[in-house]
Protein backbone atom coordinates (compact mmCIF):
# COMPACT_ATOMS: atom_id res chain seq x y z
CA UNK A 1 10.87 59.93 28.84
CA UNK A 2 13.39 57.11 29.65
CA UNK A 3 13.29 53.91 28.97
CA UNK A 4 12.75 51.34 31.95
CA UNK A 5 12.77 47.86 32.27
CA UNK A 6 8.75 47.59 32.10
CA UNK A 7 8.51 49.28 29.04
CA UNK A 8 7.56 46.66 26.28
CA UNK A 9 9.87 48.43 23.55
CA UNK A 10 12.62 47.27 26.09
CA UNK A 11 11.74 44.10 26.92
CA UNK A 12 10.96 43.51 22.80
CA UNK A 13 14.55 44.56 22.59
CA UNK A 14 15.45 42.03 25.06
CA UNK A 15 13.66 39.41 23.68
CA UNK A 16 15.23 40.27 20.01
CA UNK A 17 18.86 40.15 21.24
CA UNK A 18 18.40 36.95 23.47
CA UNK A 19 17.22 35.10 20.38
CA UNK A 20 20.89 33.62 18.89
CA UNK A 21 19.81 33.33 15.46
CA UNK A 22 19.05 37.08 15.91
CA UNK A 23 22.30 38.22 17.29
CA UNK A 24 24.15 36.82 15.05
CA UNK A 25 22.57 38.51 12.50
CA UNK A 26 22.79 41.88 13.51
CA UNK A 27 25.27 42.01 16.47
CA UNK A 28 24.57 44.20 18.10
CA UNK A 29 22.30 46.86 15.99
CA UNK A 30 19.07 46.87 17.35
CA UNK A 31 18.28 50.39 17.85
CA UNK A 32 15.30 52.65 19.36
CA UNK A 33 13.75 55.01 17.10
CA UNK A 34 16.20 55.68 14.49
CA UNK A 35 19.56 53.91 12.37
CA UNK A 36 22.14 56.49 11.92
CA UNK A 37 22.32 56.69 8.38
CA UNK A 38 25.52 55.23 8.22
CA UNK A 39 25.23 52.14 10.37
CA UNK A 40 26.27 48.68 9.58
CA UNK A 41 23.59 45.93 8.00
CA UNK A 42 22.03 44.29 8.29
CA UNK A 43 20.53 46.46 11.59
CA UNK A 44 16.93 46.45 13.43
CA UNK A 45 15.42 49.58 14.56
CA UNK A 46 12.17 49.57 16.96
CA UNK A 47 9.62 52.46 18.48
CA UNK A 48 6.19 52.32 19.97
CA UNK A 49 3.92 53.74 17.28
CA UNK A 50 0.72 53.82 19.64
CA UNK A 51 -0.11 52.88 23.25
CA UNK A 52 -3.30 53.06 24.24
CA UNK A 53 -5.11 51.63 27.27
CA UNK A 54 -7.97 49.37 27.77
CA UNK A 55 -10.88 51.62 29.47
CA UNK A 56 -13.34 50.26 31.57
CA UNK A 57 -16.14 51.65 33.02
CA UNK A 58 -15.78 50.50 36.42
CA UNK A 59 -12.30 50.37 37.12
CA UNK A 60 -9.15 52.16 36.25
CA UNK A 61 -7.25 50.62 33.08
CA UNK A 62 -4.92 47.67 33.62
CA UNK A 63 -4.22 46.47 30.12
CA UNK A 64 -2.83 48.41 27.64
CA UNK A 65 -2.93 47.45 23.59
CA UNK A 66 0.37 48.59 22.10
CA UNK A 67 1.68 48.80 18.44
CA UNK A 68 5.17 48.48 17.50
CA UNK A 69 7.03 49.44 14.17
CA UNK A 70 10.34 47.10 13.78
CA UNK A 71 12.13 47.76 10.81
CA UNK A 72 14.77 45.36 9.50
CA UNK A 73 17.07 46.36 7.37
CA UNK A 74 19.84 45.29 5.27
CA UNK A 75 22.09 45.86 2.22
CA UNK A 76 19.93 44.13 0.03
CA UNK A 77 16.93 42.97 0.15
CA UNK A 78 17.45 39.46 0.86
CA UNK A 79 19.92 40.47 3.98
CA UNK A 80 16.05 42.71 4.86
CA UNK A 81 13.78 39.85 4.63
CA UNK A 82 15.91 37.51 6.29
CA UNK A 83 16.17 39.50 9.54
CA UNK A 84 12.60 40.54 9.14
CA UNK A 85 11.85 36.52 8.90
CA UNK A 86 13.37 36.08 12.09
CA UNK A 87 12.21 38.88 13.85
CA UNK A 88 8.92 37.56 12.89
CA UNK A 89 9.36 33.58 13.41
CA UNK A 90 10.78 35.07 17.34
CA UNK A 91 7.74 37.43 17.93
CA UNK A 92 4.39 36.77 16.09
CA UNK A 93 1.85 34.44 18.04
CA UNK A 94 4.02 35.25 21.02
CA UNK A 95 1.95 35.18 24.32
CA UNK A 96 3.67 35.16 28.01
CA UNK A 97 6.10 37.01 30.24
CA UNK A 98 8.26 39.52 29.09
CA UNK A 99 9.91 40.98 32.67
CA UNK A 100 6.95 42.32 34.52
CA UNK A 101 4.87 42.51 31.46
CA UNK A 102 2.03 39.96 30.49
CA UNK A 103 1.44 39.53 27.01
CA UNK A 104 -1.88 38.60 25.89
CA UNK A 105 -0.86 37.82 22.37
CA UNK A 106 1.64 39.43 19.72
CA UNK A 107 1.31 39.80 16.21
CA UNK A 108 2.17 40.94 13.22
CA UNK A 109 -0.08 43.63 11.76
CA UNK A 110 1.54 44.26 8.22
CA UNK A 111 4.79 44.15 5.96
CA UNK A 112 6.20 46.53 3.00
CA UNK A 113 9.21 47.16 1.63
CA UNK A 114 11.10 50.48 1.64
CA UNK A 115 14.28 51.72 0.15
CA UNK A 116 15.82 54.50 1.96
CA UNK A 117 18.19 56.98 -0.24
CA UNK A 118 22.03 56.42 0.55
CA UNK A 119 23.27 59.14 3.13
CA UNK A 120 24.84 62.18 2.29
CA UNK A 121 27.80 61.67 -0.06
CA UNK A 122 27.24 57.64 0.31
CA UNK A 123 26.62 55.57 -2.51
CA UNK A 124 24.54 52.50 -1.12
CA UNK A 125 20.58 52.17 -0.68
CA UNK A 126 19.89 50.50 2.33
CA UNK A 127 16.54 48.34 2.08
CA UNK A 128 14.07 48.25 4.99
């Protein structure tokens, strides 16, 4: 399916790169659904975990409740939690326009740490 511009992992993406402090940061590695394994950090990847609309009995659905992963990651894991700190200070408790989309309120849900192995041949662990 392609992306459009009233799909909310879009317009998150848009709202990610328009913040400065964000760009600067990671210039311009935001990325849907996966970081090559040899990209430059510190990066952001995104992807819509689940999607689900609001059902009501009487009408058809015109809400929808959607959950987001966005994983920050960086060289070490100060360079990680800094962009994650951002991402969060520019997204959680976020309510209003995004394009065409009406959000009712954004939040975060939870945070962990990960270390993913370095790639093939590579020598660095990237933290997430």
């Amino acid at each position: 399916m392609a992306i459009t511009e009233t799909d909310i992992s879009f317009l998150i993406y848009q709202r990610l790169k328009d913040n400065d402090s964000i760009w600067a940061m990671v210039n311009p590695r935001i990325r849907p659904d996966t970081i090559d394994p040899n990209e430059v950090m510190p990066a952001i990847r995104y992807e819509v975990v689940r999607s689900r609309p609001w059902h009501s009995i009487s009408t058809e659905p015109s809400e929808t409740t959607t959950q987001l992963q966005i994983d920050c990651y960086g060289a070490t894991r100060l360079q990680a939690n800094t962009v994650a700190a951002a991402v969060v200070n520019n997204l959680d408790g976020f309510t209003g326009e995004l394009g065409e989309i009406f959000v009712n309120d954004c939040v975060l849900d939870n945070t962990y740490d990960r270390v993913d192995p370095p790639s093939a041949g590579g020598k660095n662990f990237r933290k997430r």
